[in-house]
Protein backbone atom coordinates (compact mmCIF):
# COMPACT_ATOMS: atom_id res chain seq x y z
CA UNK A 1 97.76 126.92 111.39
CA UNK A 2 96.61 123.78 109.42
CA UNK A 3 95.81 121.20 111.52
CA UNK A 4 94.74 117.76 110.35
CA UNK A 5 93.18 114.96 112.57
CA UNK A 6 95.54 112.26 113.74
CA UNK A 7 95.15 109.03 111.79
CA UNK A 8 93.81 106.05 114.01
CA UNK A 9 96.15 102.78 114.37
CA UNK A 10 94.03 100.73 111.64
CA UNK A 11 93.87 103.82 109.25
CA UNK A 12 97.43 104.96 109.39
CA UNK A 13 98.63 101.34 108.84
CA UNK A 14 96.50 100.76 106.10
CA UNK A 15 97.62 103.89 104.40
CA UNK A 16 101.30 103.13 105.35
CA UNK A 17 101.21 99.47 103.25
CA UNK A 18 99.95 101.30 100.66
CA UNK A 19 102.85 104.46 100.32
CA UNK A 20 104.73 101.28 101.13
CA UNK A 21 103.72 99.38 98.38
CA UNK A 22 103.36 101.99 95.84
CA UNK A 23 107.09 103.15 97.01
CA UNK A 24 108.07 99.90 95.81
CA UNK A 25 106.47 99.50 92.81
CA UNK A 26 107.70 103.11 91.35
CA UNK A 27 111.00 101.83 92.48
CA UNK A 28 110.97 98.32 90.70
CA UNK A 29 109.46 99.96 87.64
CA UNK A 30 112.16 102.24 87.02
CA UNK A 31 114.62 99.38 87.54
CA UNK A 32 112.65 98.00 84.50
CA UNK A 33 112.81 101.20 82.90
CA UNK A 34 116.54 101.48 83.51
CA UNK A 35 116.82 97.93 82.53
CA UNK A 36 115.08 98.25 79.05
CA UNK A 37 117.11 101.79 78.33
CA UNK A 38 120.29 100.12 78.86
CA UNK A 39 118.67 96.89 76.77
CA UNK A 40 118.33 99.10 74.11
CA UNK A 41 121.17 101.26 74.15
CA UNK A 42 123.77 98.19 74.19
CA UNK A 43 122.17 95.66 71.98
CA UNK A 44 122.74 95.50 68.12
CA UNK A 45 119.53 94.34 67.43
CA UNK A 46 117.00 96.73 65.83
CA UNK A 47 113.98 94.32 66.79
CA UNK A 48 114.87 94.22 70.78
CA UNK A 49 115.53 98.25 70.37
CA UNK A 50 111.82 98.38 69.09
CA UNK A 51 110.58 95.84 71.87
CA UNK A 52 112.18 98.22 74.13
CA UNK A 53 111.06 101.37 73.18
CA UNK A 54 107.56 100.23 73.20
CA UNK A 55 107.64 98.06 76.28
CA UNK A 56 108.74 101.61 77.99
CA UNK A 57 105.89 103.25 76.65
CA UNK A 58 103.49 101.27 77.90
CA UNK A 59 105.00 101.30 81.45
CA UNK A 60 105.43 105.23 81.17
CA UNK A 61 101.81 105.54 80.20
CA UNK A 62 100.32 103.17 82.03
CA UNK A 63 102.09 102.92 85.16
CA UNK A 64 104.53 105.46 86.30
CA UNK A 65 102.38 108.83 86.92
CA UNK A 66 99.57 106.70 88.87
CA UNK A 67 102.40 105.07 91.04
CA UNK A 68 104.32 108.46 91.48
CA UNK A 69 101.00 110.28 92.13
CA UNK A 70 99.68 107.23 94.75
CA UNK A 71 103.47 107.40 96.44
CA UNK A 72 102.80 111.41 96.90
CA UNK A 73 99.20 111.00 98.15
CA UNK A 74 99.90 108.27 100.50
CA UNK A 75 103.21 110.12 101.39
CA UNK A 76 101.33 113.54 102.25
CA UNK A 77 98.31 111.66 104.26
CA UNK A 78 100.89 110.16 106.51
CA UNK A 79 103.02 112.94 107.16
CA UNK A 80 100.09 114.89 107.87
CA UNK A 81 98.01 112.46 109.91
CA UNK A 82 100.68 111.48 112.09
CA UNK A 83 103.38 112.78 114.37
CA UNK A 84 105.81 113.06 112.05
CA UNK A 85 104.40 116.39 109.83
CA UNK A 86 105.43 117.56 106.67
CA UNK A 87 107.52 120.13 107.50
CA UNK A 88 108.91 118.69 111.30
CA UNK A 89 111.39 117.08 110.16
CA UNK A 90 113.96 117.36 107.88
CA UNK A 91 113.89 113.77 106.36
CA UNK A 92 110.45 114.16 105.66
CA UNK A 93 110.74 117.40 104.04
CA UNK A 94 113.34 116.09 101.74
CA UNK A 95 111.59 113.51 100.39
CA UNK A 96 108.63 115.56 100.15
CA UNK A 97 110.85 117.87 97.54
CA UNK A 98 112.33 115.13 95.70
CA UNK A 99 109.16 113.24 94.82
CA UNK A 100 107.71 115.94 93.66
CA UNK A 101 110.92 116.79 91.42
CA UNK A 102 110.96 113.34 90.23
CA UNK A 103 107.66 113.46 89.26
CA UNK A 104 108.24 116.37 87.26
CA UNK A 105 111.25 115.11 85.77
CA UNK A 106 109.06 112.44 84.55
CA UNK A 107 106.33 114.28 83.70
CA UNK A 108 108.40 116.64 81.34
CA UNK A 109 111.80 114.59 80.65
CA UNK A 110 111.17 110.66 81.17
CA UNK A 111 107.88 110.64 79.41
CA UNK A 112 107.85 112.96 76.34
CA UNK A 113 111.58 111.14 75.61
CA UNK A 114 109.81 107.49 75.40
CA UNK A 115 107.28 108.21 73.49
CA UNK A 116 109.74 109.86 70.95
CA UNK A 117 111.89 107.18 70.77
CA UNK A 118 108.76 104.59 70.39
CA UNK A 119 107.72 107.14 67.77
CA UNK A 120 111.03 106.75 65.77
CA UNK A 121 110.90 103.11 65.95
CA UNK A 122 107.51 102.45 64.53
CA UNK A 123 107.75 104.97 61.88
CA UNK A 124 110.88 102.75 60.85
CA UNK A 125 113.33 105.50 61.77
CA UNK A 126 115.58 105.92 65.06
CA UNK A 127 116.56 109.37 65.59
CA UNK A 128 116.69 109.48 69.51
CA UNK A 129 119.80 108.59 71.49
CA UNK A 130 119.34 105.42 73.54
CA UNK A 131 121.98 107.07 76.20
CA UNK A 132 119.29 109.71 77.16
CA UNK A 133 116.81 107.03 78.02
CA UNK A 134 119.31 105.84 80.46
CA UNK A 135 119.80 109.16 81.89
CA UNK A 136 116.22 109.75 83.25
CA UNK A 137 115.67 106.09 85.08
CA UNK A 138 119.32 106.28 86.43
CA UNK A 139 118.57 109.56 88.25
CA UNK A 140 114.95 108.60 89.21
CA UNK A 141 116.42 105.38 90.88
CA UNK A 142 119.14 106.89 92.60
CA UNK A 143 116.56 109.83 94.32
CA UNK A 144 114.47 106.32 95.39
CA UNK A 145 117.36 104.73 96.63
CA UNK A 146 118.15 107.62 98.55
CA UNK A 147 114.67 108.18 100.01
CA UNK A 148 114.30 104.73 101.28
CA UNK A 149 117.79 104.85 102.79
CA UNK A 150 116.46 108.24 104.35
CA UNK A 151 113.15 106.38 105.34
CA UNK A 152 115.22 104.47 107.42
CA UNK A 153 117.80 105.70 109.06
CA UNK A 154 115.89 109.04 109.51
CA UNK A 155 118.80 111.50 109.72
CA UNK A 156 119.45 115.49 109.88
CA UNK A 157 116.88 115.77 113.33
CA UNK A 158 114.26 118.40 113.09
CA UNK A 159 113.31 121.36 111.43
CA UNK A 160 113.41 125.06 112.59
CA UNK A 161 109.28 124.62 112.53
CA UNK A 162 109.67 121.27 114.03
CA UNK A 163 111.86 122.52 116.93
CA UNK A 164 109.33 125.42 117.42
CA UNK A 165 106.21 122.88 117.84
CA UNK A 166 108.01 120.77 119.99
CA UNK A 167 108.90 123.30 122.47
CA UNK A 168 105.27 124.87 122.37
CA UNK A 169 103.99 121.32 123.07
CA UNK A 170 106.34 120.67 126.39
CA UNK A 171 105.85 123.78 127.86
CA UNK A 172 103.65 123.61 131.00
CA UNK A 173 100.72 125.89 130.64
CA UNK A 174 98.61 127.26 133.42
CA UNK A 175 94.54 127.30 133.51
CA UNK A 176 94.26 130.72 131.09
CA UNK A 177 96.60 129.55 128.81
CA UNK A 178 99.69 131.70 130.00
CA UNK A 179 102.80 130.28 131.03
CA UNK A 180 102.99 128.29 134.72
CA UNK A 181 106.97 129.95 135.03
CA UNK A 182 107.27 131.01 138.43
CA UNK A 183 108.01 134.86 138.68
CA UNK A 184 109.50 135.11 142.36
């Protein structure tokens, strides 16, 4: 069984301001992602379609993947270095699943799509639909809504594995290791 050494108070809250922090940040930058798709899928101006196409660019090369990628580092260190575990409990789990399938999604959706579109625009010709820039940020920003709602509130109780562990942990064990259940 993989077993990782629990976190001390000073480490654990360090590393928790910064999943914190980085949490936020992914989540305000796709709120400025979302912002500058719908900017450019609503305005009638081709120079503030351009602006936005390449103001996304730089914030999907420059900024997303080392925010997503911090998030999931921080994300794993804490789950594993403290009592809650990766797999325990279900919340945890969860968001464990859907940052990684955001990242993909941004990896293989979000990103190739802006740097088409910023493509089109400085070659002088727009052939990507504005409405599937909104898309991507829209779905990303709902799953982040939905973690830190789930970071809260902390719902659904534990897992099968979680259940397991905490039953192995309670039970009273004798000197050798065996069971201290009475027999008579």
């Amino acid at each position: 069984m993989f077993h990782v050494k629990p976190l001390k108070r000073p480490a654990r809250r360090a590393i928790l301001v910064v999943h914190v922090a980085a949490s936020a940040g992914w989540l305000g930058l796709t709120l400025g992602l979302l912002a500058l798709a719908l900017t450019a899928w609503t305005t009638g101006s081709a120079p503030a379609v351009e602006a936005s196409y390449r103001s996304m660019k730089v914030f999907t090369d420059w900024l997303l993947l080392p925010l997503a990628f911090l998030t999931l580092l921080s994300g794993l260190v804490l789950s594993l270095g403290t009592k809650w575990g990766l797999a325990r409990h279900w919340w945890i789990a969860i968001k464990f699943w859907l940052t990684l399938a955001t990242i993909t999604a941004s990896v293989f959706a979000l990103r190739p799509g802006v740097n088409d579109a910023a493509d089109s625009v400085a070659s002088g010709t727009v052939v990507v639909d504005p409405r599937d820039l909104v898309m991507g940020p829209a779905v990303s920003l709902t799953a982040y809504l939905f973690m830190t709602v789930v970071s809260v509130l902390k719902p659904w109780g534990l897992t099968r594995r979680g259940r397991r562990l905490r039953v192995a942990v309670s039970a009273p064990k004798s000197v050798d290791g065996r069971s201290a259940r009475q027999t008579a």
